[in-house]
Every structure is written in C-alpha cells, then in structure tokens.
Protein backbone atom coordinates (compact mmCIF):
# COMPACT_ATOMS: atom_id res chain seq x y z
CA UNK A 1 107.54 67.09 104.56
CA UNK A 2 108.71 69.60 107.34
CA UNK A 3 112.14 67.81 107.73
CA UNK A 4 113.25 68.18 104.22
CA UNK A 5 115.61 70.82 102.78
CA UNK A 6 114.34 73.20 101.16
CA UNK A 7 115.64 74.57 97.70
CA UNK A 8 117.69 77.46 99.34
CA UNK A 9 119.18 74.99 101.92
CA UNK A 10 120.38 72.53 98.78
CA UNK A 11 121.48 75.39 96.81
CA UNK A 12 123.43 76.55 100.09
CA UNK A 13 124.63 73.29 100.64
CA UNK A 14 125.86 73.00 96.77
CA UNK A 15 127.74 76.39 97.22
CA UNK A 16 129.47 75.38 100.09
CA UNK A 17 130.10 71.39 98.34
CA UNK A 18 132.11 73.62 95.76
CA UNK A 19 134.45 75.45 98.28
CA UNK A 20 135.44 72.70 99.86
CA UNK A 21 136.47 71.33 96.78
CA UNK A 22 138.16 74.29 95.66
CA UNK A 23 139.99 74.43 99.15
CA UNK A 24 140.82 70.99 98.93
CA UNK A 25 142.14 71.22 95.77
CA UNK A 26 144.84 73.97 96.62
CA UNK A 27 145.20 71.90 99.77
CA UNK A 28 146.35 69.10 97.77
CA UNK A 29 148.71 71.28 95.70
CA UNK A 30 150.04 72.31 98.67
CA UNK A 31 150.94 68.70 100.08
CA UNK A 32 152.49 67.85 96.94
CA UNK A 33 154.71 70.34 97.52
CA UNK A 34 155.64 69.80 101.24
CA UNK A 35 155.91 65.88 100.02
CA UNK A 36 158.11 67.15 97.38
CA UNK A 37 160.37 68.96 99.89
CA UNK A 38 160.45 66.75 102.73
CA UNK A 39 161.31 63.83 100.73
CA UNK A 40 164.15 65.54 99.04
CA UNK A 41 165.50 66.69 102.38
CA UNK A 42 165.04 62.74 103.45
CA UNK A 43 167.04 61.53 100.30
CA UNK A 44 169.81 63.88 101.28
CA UNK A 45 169.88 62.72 104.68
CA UNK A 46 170.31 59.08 103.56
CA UNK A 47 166.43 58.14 104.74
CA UNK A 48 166.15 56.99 100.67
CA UNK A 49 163.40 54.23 101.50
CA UNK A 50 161.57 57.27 103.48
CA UNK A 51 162.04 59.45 100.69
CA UNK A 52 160.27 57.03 98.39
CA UNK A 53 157.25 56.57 100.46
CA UNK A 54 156.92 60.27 100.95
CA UNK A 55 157.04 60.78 97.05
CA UNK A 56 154.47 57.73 96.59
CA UNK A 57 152.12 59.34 98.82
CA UNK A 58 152.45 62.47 95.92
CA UNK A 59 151.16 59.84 93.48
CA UNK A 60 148.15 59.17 95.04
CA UNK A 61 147.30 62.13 95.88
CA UNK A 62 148.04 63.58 92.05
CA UNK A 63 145.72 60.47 91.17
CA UNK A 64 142.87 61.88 93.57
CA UNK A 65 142.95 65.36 91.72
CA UNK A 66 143.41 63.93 88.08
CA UNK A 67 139.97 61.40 89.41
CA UNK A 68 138.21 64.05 90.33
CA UNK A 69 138.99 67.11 87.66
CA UNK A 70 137.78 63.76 85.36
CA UNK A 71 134.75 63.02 87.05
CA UNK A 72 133.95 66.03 89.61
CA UNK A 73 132.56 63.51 92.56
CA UNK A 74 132.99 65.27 95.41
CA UNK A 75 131.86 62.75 97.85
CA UNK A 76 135.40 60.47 96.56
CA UNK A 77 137.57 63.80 96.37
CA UNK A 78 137.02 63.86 100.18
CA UNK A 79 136.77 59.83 100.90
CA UNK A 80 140.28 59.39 98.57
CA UNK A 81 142.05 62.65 100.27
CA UNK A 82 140.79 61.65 103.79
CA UNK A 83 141.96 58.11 103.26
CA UNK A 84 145.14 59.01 101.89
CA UNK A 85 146.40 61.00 104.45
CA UNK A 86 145.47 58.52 106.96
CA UNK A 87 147.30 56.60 105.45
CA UNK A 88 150.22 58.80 105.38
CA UNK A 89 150.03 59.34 109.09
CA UNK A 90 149.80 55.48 109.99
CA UNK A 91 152.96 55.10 108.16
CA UNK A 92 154.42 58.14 110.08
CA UNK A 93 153.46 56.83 113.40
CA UNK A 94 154.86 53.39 112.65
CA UNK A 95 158.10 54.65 111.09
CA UNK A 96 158.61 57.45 113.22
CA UNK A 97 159.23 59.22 110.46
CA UNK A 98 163.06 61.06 110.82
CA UNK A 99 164.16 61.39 114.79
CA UNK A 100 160.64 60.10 115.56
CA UNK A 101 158.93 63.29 114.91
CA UNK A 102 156.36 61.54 112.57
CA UNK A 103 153.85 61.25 114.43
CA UNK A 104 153.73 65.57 115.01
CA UNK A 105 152.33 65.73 111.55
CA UNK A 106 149.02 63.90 112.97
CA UNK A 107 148.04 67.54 114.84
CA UNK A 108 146.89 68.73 111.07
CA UNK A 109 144.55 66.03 110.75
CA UNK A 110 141.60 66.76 113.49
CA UNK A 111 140.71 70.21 111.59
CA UNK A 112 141.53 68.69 108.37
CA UNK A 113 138.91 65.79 109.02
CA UNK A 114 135.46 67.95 110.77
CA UNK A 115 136.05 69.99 108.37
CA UNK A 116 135.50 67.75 105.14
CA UNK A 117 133.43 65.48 106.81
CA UNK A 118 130.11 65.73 109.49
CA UNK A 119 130.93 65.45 113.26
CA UNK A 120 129.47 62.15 113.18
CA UNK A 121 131.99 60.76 110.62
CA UNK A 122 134.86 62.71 112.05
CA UNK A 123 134.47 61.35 115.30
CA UNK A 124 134.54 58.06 114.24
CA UNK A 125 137.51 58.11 111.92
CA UNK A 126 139.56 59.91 114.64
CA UNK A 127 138.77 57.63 117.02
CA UNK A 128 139.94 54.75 114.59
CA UNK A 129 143.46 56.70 114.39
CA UNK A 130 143.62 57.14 117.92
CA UNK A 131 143.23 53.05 118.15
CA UNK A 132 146.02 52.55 115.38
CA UNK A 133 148.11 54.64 117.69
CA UNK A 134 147.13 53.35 120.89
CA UNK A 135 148.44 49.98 118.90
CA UNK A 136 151.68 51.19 117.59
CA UNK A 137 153.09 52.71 120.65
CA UNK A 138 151.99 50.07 122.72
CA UNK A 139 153.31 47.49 120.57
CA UNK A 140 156.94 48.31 118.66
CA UNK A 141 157.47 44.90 117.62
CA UNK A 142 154.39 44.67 114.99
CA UNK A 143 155.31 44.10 111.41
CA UNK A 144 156.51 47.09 109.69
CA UNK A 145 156.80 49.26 113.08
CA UNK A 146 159.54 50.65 113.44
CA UNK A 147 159.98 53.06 115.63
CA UNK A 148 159.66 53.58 119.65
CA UNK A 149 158.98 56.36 121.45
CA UNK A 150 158.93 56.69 125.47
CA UNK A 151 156.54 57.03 127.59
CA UNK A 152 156.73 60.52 128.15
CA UNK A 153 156.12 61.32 124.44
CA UNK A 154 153.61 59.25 124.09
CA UNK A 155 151.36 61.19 126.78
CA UNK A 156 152.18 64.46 125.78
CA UNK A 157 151.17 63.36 121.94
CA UNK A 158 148.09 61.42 123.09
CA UNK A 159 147.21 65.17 125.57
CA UNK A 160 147.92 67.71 123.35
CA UNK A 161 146.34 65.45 120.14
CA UNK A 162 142.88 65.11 122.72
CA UNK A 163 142.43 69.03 123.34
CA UNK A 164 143.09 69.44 119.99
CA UNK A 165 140.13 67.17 118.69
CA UNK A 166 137.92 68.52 121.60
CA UNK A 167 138.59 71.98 120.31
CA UNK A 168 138.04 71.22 116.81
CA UNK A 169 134.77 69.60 117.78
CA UNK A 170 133.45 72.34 119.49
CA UNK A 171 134.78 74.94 116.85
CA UNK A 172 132.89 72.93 113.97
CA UNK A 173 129.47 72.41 115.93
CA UNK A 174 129.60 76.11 116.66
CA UNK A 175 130.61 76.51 112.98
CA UNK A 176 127.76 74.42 111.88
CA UNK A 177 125.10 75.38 114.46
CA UNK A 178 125.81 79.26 113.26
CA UNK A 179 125.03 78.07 109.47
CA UNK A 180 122.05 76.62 110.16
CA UNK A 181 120.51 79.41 112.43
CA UNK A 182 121.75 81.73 109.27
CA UNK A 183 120.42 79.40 106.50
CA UNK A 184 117.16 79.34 108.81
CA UNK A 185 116.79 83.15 108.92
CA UNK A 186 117.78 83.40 104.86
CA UNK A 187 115.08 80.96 104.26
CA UNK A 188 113.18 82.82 106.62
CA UNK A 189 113.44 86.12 104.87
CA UNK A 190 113.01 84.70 101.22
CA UNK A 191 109.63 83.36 102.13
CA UNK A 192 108.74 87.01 103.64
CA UNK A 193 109.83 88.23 100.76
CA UNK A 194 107.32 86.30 98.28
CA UNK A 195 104.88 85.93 100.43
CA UNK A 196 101.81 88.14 101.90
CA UNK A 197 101.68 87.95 105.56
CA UNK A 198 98.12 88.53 106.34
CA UNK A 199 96.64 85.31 103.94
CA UNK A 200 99.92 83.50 103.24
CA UNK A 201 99.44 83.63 99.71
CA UNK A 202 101.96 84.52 97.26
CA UNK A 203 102.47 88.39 97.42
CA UNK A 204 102.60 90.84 93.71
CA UNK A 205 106.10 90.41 93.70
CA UNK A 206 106.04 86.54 93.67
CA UNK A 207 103.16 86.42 91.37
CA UNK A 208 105.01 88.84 88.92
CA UNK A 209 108.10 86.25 88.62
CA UNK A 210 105.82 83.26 88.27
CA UNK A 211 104.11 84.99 85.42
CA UNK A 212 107.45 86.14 83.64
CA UNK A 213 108.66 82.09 83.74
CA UNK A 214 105.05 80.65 82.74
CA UNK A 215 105.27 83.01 79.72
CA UNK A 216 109.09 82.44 78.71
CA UNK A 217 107.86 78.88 79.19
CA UNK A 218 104.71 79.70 76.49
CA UNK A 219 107.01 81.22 74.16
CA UNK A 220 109.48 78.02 74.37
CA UNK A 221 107.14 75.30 73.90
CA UNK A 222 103.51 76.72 73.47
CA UNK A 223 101.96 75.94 76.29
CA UNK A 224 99.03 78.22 76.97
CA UNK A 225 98.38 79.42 80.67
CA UNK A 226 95.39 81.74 81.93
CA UNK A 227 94.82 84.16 84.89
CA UNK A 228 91.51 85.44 86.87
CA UNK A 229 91.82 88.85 88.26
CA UNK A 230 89.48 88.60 91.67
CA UNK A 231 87.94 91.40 93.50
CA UNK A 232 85.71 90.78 96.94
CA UNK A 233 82.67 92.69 96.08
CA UNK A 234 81.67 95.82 98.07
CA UNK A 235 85.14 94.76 100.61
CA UNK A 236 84.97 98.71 101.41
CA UNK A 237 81.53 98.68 102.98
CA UNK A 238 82.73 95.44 105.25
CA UNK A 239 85.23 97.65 106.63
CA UNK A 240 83.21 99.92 107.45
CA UNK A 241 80.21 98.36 109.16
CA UNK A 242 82.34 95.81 110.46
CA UNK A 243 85.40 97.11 111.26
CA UNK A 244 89.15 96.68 109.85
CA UNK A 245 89.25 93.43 112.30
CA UNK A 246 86.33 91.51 110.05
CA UNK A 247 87.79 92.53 106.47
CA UNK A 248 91.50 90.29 107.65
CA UNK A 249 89.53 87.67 108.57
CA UNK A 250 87.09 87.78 105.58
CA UNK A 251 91.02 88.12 103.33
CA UNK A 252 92.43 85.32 104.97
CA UNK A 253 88.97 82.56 104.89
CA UNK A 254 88.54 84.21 101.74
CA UNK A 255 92.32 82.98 100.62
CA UNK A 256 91.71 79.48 102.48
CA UNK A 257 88.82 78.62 100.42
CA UNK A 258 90.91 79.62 97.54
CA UNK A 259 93.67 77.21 98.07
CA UNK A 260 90.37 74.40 98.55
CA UNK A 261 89.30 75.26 94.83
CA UNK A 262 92.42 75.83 93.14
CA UNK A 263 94.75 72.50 91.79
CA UNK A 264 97.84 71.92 93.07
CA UNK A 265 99.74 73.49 90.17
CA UNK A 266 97.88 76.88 90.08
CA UNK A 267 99.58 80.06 92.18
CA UNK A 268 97.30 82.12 93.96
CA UNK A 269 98.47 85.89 95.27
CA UNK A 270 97.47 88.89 96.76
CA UNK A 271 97.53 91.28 94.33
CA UNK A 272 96.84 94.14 96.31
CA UNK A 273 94.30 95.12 98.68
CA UNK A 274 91.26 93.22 98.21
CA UNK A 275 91.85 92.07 94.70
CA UNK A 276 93.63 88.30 94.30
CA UNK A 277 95.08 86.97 91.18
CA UNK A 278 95.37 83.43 90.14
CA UNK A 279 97.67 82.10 87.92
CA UNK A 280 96.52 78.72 86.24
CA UNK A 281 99.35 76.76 83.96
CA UNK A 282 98.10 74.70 80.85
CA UNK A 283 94.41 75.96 81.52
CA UNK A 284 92.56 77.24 78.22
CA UNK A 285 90.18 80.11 78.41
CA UNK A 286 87.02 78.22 79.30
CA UNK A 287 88.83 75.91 81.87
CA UNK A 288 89.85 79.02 83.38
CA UNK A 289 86.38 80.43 83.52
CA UNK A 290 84.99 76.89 84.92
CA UNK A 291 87.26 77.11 87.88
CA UNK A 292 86.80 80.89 88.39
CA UNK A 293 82.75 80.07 88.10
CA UNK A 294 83.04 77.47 90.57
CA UNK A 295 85.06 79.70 93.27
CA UNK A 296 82.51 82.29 92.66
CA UNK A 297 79.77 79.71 93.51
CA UNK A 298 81.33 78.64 96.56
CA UNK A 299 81.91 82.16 97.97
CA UNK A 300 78.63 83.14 97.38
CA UNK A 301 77.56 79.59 99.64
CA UNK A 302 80.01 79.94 102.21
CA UNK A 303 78.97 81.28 105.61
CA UNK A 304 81.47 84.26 106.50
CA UNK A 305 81.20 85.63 109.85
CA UNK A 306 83.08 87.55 112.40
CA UNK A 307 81.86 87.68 116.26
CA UNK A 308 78.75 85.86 115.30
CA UNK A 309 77.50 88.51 112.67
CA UNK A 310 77.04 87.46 109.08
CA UNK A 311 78.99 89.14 106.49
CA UNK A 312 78.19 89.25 103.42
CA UNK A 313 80.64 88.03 100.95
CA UNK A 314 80.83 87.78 97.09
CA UNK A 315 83.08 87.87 94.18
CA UNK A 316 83.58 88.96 90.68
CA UNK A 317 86.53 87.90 88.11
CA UNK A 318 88.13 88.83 85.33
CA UNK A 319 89.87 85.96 83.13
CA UNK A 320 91.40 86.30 80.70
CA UNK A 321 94.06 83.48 78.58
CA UNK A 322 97.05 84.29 77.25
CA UNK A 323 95.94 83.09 73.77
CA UNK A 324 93.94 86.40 73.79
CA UNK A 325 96.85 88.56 74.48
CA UNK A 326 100.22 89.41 72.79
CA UNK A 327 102.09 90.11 76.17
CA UNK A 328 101.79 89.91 79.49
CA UNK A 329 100.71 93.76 80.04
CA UNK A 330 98.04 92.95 77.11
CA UNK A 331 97.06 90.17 79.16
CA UNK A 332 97.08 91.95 82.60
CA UNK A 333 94.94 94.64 81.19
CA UNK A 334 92.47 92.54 79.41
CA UNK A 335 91.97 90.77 82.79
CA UNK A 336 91.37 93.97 84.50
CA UNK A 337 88.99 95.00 81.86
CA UNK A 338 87.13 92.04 82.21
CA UNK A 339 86.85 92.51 85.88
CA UNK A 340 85.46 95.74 85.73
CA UNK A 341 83.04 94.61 83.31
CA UNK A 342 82.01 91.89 85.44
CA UNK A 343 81.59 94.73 88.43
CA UNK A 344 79.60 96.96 86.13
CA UNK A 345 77.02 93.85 85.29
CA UNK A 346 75.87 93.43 88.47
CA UNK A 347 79.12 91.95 90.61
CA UNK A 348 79.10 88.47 92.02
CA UNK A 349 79.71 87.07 88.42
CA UNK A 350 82.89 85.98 85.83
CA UNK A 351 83.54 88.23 82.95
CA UNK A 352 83.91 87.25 79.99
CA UNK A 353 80.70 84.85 79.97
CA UNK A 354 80.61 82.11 77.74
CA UNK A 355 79.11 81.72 74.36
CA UNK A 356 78.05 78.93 72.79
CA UNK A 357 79.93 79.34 70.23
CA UNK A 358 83.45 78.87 71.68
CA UNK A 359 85.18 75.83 70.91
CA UNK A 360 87.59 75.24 74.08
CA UNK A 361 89.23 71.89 75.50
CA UNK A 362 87.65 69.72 77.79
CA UNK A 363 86.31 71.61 81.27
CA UNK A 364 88.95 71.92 83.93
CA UNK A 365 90.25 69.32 85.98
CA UNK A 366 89.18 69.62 89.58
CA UNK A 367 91.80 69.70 91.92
C-alpha cells in the first residue's frame, strides 16, 4: 500500500508521541503551580469562591497525570489536558476572572491546542471556544455569567485572539509540512542505504544484517535457514562483446526474474558485482537446492537481449544450509566453495548436487 507509513515514519511518529508527553507533563507541573499561586493571591484578595475553582482545576489536572503515569495513554493525556483547560478558560470568560482580565489567559491556548492536536482537530475545537465566547459576551445574563465587558474589549480580544490562531496555524503547517519533507528524505536515505540502485535488490550491507537476525533467530528457537551464492556465468565476456550498457540490463532482468522465483519471505541481494545472494528462512538444504535448480532452469529459458541481439545468459549456485555450518563465516565460505565447484563442473549448474541418499523435508514451497 503506497499510502501507508512506513516503519521509520511510525517509529518517528512514536518518538515524537513521547515528547509531547514529556512536555506536557512539565507543562502540567507548571499549571499546578501558577493555579497554586493565583488562587492564593485570589484568597487574599477576598475572591475565596474564585480561589476554590482555581485550586479545583489543580485536582483535575493532578488526576490527568496520576491517569496517565498509571496507564501511559497518550491519546487521553492530551483529550483530559485539552478538555480541562477549556474548561478552565470557559469559566474565566464567564467569571471574568479578577477585574475581568480572565479571559487574557485564553491567548495560551491556540499554541497550546495545534500543538497537541492535528490542524484539523485544532481548528475545530478553537472554533467551538470562539462560539462559547461569541455567547458569553453577547449574552451577560446566562446562568453562571458573570461578568461584562464593553464593547471595546471585546474586539480587541476577539482581533488580537484571530491573528493569533492564524499565526499559530500557519506556524504548525509549516512545522508539520517541514517534518514530513524531512521524514521523506530520512526514509529516503535509509532505503539508499540498504538497497542496490542498479537492480533494487537488497545491497551486501542489508543482506549482512538480515543474515545476523535469521541466525540469532536459529540459535533462539532452531529454526534452520539456507543461502545460494549466485554467479551469472561468463558476465565478463557480456561486457565485453556487448558493452557495459547490456551487462545493467542483463543485472537488473536478471534480478526481476529473481524476485518471480523467489517466495515472499526470502531476501534477495546484490552481493557484489555479478554475484547475488539469496537468503531463504525455514528452507532445509534440499528445498534450497529445488528453488536454486528451478531459477537456474528458468535463466537458462529466458530470452535476454539488448538492442535486438541475443545474449547469452546462465547461472551457477552455491547452497549451502546452515545445518552444515557452525557460523555464519563457515556458512558463507561453504557457499562460496560450492559455487566455485559448480563453475569448475561445467557452469550453468547447482553445487552441491543431490544424492539419493539425503533424507531432507518435503521440496520447497513455490512462491
């Protein structure tokens, strides 16, 4: 599916998940305290029932923190804080707060909202505020409205409020349109990095991690894996009738009939030059050397050309399993060695050949 993340985008996307939380935890501290501290000064002043409400607002939000250090659900960290402090702005905008400067503390919420939610979401729950204050100024009287403001505070909060979400808006599409372009050229570079540009298959480096996890995964649970080491016979001599041009395009149908024969679970590379390795996961030593046989066959049928000249196009493999090998090296080598004596019999055959007397599994599963 083209649309659909891919694993550096979701590990991306977890990394960043986590520093929001970690910001919005400290952010939370931090309104605690200025709760703390404003609701003290309130009590002082005589405001007592303002007071209170400030400090129950410290309760919810120590109830958000103690939910999610509990559970660590992000997705509710940022519903519960988002709907607590709109909360705690409503209530400022209908009390007025003390002197009617309640409603000043709104300013903090347009950054605070794009940034823990998408612009989508922040849109729409701004807009919702805006109607609760469109409501509250224009009606004083409601239940539990308190306050009044004139007419020319009520444009200059509803102007300076508007450039301020307008700015934030822009800020955090920039902000996320940067990301993406930067997550798009990471995930650009990491498949450069493991893969070989002229066939698109995995490059040595790739094929060298895949083989260190398939045999940490053999020596955790025992399941046996195989490789064929693949050479395109006489490649040297197609160079060199045919020209630099003809031996890409021989590597790369070469490496397209590959990916026809291989299953879906088997990793094919370039291991250098013209030789390919294929890595093939729960495969036993003669379901290795079925698959390898039948690639072979199929080369040898398939009609290369380049600019309407026949080439002509074989193979020879070495396979080897890694229940014949101690280590990965061993197992490397004996491929290589089995390669070579496939070369020295003749080419366009699969080294070791089968004897009768082997007692494998059941022949490989086509893919």
């Amino acid at each position: 599916m083209p649309n659909s993340p891919s694993s550096g985008q979701l590990a991306a996307g977890e990394r960043e998940d986590a520093q929001v939380s970690r910001l919005l935890t400290w952010l939370s501290a931090t309104a605690i305290a200025f709760l703390v501290g404003i609701g003290t000064k309130a009590w002082f002043a005589g405001h007592t029932t303002h007071a209170w409400v400030l400090w129950s607002f410290i309760g919810l939000i120590a109830l958000n923190m103690l939910y999610f250090a509990s559970t660590g659900n992000r997705a509710r960290q940022k519903a519960g804080m988002i709907i607590i402090v709109g909360l705690l702005f409503t209530y400022l905008i209908a009390s007025g707060g003390e002197n009617n400067t309640g409603p000043l503390w709104f300013y903090v919420f347009p950054p605070l909202l794009f940034y823990l939610t998408d612009l989508k979401t922040g849109t729409a729950v701004l807009l919702f505020c805006y109607l609760i204050a469109v409501v509250v100024f224009q009606f004083p009287g409601l239940p539990l409205v308190s306050a009044e403001y004139s007419m020319d505070f009520k444009i200059r909060f509803f102007a300076a409020l508007t450039f301020e979400s307008i700015f934030c808006f822009v800020l955090e599409a920039s902000r996320l349109k940067a990301r993406n372009e930067l997550l798009a050229l990471a995930e650009t570079h990491e498949h450069a990095a493991r893969t070989d540009e002229l066939t698109g298959l995995a490059n040595r480096r790739e094929m060298q991690n895949r083989l260190t996890m398939e045999f940490s995964r053999y020596q955790r649970s025992g399941h046996h894996f195989s490789i064929a080491l693949i050479d395109l016979d006489l490649f040297k001599q197609i160079n060199d009738q045919f020209g630099h041009d003809a031996g890409d395009d021989v590597l790369r149908e070469f490496a397209a009939l590959m990916r026809t024969v291989i299953r879906q679970a088997d990793v094919a590379a370039r291991w250098g030059g013209e030789e390919f390795l294929v890595l093939l996961p729960d495969t036993s030593l003669l379901q290795a050397l079925t698959l390898a046989e039948r690639l072979r066959s199929q080369v040898a049928r398939h009609p290369f050309r380049f600019r309407d000249q026949s080439l002509p196009v074989t193979i020879s493999a070495g396979v080897c399993s890694i229940a014949k090998a101690p280590s990965l090296d061993d197992l490397l080598k004996q491929a290589d060695l089995n390669l070579y004596n496939a070369k020295e019999s003749g080419r366009n055959r699969i080294a070791p050949r089968v004897r009768s007397q082997e007692n494998e599994s059941s022949p490989i599963l086509s893919p």
